[in-house]
PDB file of N, CA and C in Angstrom:
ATOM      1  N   UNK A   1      12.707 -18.672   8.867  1.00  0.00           N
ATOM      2  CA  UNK A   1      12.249 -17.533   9.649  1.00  0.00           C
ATOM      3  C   UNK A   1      12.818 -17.652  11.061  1.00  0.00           C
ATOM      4  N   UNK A   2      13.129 -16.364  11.760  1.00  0.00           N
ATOM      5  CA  UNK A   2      13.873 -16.577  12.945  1.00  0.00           C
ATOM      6  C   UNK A   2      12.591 -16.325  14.145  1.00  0.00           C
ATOM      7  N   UNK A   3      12.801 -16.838  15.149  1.00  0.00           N
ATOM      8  CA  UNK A   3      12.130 -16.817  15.972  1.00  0.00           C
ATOM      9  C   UNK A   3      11.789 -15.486  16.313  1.00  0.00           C
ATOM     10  N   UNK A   4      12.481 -14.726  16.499  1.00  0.00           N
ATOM     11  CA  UNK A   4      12.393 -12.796  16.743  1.00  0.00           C
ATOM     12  C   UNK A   4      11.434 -12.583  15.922  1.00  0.00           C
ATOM     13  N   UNK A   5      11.607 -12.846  14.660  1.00  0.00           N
ATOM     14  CA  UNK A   5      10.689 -12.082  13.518  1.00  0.00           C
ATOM     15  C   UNK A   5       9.137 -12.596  13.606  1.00  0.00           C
ATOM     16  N   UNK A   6       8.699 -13.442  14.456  1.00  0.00           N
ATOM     17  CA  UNK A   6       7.535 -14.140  14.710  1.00  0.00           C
ATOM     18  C   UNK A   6       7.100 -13.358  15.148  1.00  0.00           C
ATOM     19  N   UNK A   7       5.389 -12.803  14.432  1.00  0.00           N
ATOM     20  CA  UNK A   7       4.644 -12.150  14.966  1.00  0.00           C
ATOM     21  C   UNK A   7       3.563 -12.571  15.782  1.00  0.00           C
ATOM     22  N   UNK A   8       2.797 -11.886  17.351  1.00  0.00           N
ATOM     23  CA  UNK A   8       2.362 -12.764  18.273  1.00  0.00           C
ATOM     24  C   UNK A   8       1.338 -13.403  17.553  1.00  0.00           C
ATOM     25  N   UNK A   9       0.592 -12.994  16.681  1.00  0.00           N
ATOM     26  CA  UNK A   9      -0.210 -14.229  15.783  1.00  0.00           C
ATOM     27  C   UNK A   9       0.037 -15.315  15.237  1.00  0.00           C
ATOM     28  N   UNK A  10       1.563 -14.891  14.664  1.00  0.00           N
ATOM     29  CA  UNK A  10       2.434 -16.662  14.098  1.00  0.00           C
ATOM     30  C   UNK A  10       2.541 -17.604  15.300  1.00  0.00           C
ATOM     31  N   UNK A  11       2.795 -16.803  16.380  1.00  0.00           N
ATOM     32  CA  UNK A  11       3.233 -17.430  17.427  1.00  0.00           C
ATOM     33  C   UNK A  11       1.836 -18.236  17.808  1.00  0.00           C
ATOM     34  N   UNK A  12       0.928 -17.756  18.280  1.00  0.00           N
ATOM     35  CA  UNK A  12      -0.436 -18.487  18.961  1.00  0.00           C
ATOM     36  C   UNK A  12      -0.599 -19.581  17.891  1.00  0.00           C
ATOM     37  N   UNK A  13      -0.595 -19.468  16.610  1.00  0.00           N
ATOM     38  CA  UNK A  13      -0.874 -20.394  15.417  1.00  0.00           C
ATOM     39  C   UNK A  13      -0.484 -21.495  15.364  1.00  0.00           C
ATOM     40  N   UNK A  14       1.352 -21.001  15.835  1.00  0.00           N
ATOM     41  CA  UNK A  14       2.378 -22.178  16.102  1.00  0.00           C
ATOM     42  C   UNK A  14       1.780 -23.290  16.975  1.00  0.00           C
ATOM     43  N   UNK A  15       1.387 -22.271  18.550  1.00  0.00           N
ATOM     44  CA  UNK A  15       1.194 -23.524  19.744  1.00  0.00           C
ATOM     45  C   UNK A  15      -0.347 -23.245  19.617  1.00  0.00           C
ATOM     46  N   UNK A  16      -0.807 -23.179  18.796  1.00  0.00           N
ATOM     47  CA  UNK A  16      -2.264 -23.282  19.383  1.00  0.00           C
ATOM     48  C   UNK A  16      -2.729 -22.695  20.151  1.00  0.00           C
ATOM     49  N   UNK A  17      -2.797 -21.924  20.138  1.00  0.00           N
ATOM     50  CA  UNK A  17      -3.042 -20.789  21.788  1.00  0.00           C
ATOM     51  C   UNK A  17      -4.278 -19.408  20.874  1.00  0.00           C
ATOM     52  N   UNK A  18      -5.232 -20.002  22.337  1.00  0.00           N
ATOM     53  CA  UNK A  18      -5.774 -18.886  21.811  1.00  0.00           C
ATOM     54  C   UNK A  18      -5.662 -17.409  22.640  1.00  0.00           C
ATOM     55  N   UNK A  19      -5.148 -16.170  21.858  1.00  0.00           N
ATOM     56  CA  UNK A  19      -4.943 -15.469  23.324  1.00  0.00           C
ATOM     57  C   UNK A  19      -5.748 -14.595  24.058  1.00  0.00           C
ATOM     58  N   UNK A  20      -5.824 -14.373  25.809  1.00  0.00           N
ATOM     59  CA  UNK A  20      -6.156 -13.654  26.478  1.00  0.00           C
ATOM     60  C   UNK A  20      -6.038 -11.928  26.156  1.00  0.00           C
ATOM     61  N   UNK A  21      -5.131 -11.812  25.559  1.00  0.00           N
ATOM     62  CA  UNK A  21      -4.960 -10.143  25.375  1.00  0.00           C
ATOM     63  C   UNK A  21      -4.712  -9.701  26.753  1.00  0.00           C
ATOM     64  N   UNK A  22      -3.838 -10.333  28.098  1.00  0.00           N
ATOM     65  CA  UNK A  22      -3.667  -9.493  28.920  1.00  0.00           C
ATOM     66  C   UNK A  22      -2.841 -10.310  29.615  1.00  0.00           C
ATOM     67  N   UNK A  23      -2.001 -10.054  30.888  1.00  0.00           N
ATOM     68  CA  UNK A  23      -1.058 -10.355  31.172  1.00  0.00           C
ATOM     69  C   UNK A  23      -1.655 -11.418  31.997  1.00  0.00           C
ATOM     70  N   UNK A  24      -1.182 -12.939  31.825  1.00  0.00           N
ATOM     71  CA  UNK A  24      -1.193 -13.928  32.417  1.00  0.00           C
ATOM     72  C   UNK A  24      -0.890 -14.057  34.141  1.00  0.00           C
ATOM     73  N   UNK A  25      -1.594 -14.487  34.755  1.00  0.00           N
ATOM     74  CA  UNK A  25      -1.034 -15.193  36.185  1.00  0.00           C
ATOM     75  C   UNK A  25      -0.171 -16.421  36.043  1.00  0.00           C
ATOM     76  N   UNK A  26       0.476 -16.748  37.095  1.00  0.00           N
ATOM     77  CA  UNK A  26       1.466 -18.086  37.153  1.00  0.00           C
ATOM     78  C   UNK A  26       0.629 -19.097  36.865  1.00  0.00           C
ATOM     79  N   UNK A  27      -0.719 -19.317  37.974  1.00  0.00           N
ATOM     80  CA  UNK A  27      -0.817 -20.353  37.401  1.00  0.00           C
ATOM     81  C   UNK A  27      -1.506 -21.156  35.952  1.00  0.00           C
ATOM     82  N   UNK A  28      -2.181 -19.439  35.529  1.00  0.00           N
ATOM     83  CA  UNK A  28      -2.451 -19.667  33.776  1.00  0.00           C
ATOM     84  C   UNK A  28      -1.332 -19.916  32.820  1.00  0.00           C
ATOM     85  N   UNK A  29      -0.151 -19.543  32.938  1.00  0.00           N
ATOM     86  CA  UNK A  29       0.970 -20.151  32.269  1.00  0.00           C
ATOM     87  C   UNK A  29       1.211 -21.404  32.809  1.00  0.00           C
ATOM     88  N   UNK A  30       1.801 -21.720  33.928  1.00  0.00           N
ATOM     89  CA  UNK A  30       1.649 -23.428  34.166  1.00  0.00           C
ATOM     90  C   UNK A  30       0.537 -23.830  33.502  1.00  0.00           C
ATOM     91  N   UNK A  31      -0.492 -23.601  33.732  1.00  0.00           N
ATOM     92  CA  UNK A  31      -1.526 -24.501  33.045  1.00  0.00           C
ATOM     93  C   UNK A  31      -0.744 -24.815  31.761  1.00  0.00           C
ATOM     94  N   UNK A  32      -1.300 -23.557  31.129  1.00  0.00           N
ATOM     95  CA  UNK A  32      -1.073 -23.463  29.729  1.00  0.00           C
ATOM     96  C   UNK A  32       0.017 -24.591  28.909  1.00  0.00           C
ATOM     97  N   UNK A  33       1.510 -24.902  29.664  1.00  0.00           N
ATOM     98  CA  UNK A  33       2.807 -25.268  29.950  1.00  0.00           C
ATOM     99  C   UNK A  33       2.703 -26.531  29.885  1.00  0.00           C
ATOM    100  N   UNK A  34       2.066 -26.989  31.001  1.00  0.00           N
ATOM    101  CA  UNK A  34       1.239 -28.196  31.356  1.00  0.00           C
ATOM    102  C   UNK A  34       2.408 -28.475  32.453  1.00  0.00           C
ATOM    103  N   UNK A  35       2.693 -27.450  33.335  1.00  0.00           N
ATOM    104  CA  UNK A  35       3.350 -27.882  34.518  1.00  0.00           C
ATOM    105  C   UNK A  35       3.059 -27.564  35.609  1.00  0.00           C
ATOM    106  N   UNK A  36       3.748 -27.930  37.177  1.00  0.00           N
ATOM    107  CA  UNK A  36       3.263 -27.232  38.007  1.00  0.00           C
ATOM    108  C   UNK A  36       3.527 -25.615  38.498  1.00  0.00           C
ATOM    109  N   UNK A  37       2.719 -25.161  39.004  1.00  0.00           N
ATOM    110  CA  UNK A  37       3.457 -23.690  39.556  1.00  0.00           C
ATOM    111  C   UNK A  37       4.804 -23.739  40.092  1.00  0.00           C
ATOM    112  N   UNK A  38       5.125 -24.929  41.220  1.00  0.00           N
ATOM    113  CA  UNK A  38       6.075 -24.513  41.335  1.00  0.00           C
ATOM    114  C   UNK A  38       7.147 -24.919  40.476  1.00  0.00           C
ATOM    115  N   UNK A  39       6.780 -25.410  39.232  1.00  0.00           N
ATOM    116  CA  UNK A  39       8.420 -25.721  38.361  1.00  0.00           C
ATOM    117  C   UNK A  39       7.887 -24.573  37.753  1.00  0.00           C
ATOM    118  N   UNK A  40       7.535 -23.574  37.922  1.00  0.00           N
ATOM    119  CA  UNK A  40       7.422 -22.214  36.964  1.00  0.00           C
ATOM    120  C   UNK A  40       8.162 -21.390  37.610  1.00  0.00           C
ATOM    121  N   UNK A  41       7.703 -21.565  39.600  1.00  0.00           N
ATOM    122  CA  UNK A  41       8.582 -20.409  40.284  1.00  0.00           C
ATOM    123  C   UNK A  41       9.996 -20.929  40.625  1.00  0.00           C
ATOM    124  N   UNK A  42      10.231 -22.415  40.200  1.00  0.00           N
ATOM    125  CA  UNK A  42      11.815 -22.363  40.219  1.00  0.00           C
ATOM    126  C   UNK A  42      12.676 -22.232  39.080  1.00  0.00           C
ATOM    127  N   UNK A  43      11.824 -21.658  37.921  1.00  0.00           N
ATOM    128  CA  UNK A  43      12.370 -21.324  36.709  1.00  0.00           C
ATOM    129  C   UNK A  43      12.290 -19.853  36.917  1.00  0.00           C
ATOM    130  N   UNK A  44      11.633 -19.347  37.930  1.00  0.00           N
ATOM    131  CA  UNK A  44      11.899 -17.919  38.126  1.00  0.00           C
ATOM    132  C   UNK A  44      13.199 -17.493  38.966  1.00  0.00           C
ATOM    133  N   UNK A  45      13.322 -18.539  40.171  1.00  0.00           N
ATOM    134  CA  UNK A  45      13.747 -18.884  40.863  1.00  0.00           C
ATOM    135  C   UNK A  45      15.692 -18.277  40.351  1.00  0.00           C
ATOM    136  N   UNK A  46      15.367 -19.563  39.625  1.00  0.00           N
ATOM    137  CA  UNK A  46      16.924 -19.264  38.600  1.00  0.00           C
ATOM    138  C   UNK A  46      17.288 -19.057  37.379  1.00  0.00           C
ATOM    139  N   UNK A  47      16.496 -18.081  37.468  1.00  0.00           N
ATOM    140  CA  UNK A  47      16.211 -16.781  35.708  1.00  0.00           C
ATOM    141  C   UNK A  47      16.162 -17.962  34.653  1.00  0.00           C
ATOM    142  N   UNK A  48      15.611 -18.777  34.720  1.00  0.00           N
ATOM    143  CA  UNK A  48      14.861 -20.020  33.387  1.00  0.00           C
ATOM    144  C   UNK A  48      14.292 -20.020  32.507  1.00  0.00           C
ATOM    145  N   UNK A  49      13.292 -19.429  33.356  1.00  0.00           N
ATOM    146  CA  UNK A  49      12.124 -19.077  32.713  1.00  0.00           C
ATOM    147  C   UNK A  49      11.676 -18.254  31.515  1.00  0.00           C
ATOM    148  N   UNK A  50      10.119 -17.646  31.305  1.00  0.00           N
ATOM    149  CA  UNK A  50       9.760 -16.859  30.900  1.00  0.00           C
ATOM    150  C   UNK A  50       9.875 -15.078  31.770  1.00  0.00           C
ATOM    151  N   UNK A  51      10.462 -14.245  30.849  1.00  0.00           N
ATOM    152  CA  UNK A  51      10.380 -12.631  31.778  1.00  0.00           C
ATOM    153  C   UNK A  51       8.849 -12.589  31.901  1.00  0.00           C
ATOM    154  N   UNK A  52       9.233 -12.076  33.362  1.00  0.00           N
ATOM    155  CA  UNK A  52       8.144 -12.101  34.118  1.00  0.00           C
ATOM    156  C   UNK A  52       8.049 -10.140  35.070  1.00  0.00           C
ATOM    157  N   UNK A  53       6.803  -9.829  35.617  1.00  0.00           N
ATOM    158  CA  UNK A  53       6.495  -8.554  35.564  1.00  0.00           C
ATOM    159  C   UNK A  53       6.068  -8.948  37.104  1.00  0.00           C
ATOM    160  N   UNK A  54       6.555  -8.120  38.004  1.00  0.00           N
ATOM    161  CA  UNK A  54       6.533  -8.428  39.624  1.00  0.00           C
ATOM    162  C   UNK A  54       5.853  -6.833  40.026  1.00  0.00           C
ATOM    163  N   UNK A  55       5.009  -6.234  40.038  1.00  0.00           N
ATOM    164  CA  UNK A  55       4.927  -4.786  40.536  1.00  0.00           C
ATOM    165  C   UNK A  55       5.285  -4.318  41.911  1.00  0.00           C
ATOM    166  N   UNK A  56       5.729  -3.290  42.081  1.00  0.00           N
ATOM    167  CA  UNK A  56       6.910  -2.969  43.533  1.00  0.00           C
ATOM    168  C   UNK A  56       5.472  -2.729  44.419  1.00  0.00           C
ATOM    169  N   UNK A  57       6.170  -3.682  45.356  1.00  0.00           N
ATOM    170  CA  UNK A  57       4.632  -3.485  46.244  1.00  0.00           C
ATOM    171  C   UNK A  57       4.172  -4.952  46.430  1.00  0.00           C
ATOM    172  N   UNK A  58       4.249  -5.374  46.113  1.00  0.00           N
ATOM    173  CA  UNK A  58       2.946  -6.587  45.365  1.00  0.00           C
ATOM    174  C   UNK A  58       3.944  -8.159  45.658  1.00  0.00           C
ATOM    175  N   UNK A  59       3.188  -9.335  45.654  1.00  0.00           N
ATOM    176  CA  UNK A  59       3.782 -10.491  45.422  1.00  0.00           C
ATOM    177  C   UNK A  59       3.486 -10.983  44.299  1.00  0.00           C
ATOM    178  N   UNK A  60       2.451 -10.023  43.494  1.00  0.00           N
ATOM    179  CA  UNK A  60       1.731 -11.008  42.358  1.00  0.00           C
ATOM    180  C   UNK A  60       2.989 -11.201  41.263  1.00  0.00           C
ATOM    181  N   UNK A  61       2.578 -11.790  40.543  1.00  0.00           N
ATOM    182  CA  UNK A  61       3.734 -12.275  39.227  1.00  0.00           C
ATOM    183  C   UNK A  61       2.844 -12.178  38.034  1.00  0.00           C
ATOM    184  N   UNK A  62       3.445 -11.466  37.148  1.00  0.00           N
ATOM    185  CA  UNK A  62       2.738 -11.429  35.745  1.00  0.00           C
ATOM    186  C   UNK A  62       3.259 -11.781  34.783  1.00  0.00           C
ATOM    187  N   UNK A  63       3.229 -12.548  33.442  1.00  0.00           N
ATOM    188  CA  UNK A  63       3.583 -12.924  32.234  1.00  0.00           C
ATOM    189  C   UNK A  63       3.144 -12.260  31.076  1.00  0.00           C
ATOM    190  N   UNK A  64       3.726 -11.611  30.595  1.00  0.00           N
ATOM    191  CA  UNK A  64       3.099 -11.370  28.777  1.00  0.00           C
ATOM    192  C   UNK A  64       3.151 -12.575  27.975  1.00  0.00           C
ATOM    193  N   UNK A  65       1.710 -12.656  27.595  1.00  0.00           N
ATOM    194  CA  UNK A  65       1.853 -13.867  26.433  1.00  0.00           C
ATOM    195  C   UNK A  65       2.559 -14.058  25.319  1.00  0.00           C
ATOM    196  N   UNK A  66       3.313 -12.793  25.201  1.00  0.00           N
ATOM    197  CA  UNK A  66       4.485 -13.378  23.914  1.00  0.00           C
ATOM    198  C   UNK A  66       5.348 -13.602  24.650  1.00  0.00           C
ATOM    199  N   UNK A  67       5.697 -13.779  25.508  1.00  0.00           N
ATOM    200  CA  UNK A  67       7.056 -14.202  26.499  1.00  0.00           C
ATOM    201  C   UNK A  67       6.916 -15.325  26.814  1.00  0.00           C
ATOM    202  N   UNK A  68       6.003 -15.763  26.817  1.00  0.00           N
ATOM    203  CA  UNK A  68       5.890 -17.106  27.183  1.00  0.00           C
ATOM    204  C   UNK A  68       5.807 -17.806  25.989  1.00  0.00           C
ATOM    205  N   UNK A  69       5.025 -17.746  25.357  1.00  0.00           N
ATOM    206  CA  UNK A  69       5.194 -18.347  23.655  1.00  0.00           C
ATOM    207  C   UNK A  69       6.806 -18.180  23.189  1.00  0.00           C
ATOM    208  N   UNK A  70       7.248 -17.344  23.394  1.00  0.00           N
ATOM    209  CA  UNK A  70       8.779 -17.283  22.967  1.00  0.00           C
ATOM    210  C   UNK A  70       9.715 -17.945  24.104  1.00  0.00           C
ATOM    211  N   UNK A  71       9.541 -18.111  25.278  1.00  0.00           N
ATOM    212  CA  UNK A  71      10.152 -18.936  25.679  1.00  0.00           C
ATOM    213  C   UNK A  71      10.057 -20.339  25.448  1.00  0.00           C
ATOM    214  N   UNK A  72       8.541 -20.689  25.312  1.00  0.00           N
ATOM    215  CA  UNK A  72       8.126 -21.941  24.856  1.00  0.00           C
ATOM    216  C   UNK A  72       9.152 -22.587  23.388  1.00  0.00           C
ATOM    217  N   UNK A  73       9.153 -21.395  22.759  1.00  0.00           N
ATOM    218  CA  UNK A  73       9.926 -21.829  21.154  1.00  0.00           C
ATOM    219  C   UNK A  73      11.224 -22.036  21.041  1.00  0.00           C
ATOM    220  N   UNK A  74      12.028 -21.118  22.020  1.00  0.00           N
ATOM    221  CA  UNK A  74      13.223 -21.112  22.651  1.00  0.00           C
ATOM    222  C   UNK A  74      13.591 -22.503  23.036  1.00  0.00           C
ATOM    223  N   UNK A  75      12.846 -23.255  22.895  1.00  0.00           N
ATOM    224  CA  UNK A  75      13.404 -24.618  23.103  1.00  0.00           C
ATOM    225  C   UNK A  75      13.108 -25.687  22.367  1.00  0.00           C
ATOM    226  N   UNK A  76      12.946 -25.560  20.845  1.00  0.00           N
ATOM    227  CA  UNK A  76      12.453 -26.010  20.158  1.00  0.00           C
ATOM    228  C   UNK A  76      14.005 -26.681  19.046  1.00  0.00           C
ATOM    229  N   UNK A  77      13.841 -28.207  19.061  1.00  0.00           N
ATOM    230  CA  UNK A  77      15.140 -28.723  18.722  1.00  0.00           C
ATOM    231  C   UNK A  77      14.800 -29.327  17.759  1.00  0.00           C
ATOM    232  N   UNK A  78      15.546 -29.795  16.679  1.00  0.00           N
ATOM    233  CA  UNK A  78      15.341 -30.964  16.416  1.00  0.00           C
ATOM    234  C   UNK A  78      16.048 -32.384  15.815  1.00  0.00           C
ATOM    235  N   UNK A  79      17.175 -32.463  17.114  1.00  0.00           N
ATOM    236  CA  UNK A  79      17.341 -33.243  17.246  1.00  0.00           C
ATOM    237  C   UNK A  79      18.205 -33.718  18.633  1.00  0.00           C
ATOM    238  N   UNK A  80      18.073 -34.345  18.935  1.00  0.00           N
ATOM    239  CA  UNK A  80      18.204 -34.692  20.858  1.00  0.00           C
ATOM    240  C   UNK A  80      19.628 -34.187  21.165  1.00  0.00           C
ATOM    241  N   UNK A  81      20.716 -34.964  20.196  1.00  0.00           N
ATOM    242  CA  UNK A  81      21.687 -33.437  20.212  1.00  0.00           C
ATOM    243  C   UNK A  81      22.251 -32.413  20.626  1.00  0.00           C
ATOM    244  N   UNK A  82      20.950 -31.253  20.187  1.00  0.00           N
ATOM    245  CA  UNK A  82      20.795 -29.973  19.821  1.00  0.00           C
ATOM    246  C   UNK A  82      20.891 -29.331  21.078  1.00  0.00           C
ATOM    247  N   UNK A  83      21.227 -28.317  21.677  1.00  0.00           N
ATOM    248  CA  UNK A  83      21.193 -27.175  22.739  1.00  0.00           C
ATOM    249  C   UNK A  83      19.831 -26.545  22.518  1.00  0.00           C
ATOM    250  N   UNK A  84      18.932 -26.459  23.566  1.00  0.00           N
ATOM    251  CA  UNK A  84      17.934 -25.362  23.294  1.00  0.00           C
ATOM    252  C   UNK A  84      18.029 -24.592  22.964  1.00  0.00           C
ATOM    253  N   UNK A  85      17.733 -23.959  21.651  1.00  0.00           N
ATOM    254  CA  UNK A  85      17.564 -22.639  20.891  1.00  0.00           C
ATOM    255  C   UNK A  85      18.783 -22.781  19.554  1.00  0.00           C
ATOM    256  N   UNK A  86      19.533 -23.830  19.223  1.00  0.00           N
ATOM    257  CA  UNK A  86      20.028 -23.830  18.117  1.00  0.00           C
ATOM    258  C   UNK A  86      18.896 -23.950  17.270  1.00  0.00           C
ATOM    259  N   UNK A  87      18.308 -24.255  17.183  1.00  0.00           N
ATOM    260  CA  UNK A  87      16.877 -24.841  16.314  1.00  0.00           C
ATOM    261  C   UNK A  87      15.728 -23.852  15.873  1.00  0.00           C
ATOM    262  N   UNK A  88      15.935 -22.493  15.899  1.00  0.00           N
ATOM    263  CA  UNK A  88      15.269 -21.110  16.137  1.00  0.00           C
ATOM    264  C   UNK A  88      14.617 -21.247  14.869  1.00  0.00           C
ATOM    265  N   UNK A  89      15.321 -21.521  13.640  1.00  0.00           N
ATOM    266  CA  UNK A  89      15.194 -20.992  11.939  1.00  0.00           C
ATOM    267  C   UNK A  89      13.436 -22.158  12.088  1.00  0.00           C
ATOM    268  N   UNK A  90      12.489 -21.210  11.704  1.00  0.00           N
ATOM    269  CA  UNK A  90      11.826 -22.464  11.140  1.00  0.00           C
ATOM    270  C   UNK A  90      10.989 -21.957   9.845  1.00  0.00           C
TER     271      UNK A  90
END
């Protein structure tokens, strides 16, 4: 199965996640991640990251939880090897 075709329920199942149903703050994805904010905003920093939702106006930063679950998977290898994201089929 390809990572695309993962529906956001396969996905939460995958990582265990139970979901919010609404668009995440930074530092609920770091949490979530288990990193700090700022290795989240320097993955924003230099397009790394998860797509992220900025509203014109605003400083806030927003995440959709399948974006982040799919970025999370996006790097899923298995074997040391491997380039992040050869490893998609699971």
């Amino acid at each position: 199965m390809q990572a695309d075709t993962l529906t956001f329920e396969q996905l939460c199942e995958l990582f265990n996640y139970t979901p919010k149903n609404r668009p995440l703050s930074t530092d609920e994805v770091a949490e979530f991640l288990g990193v700090r904010r700022n290795t989240l905003e320097q993955h924003r920093l230099n397009g790394t990251g998860p797509r992220y939702f900025q509203p014109k106006g605003t400083r806030k930063v927003w995440y959709l939880e399948r974006d982040m679950l799919l970025w999370l998977l996006s790097g899923a290898r298995t074997s040391t090897s491997q380039q992040p994201g050869d490893a998609l089929c699971i």
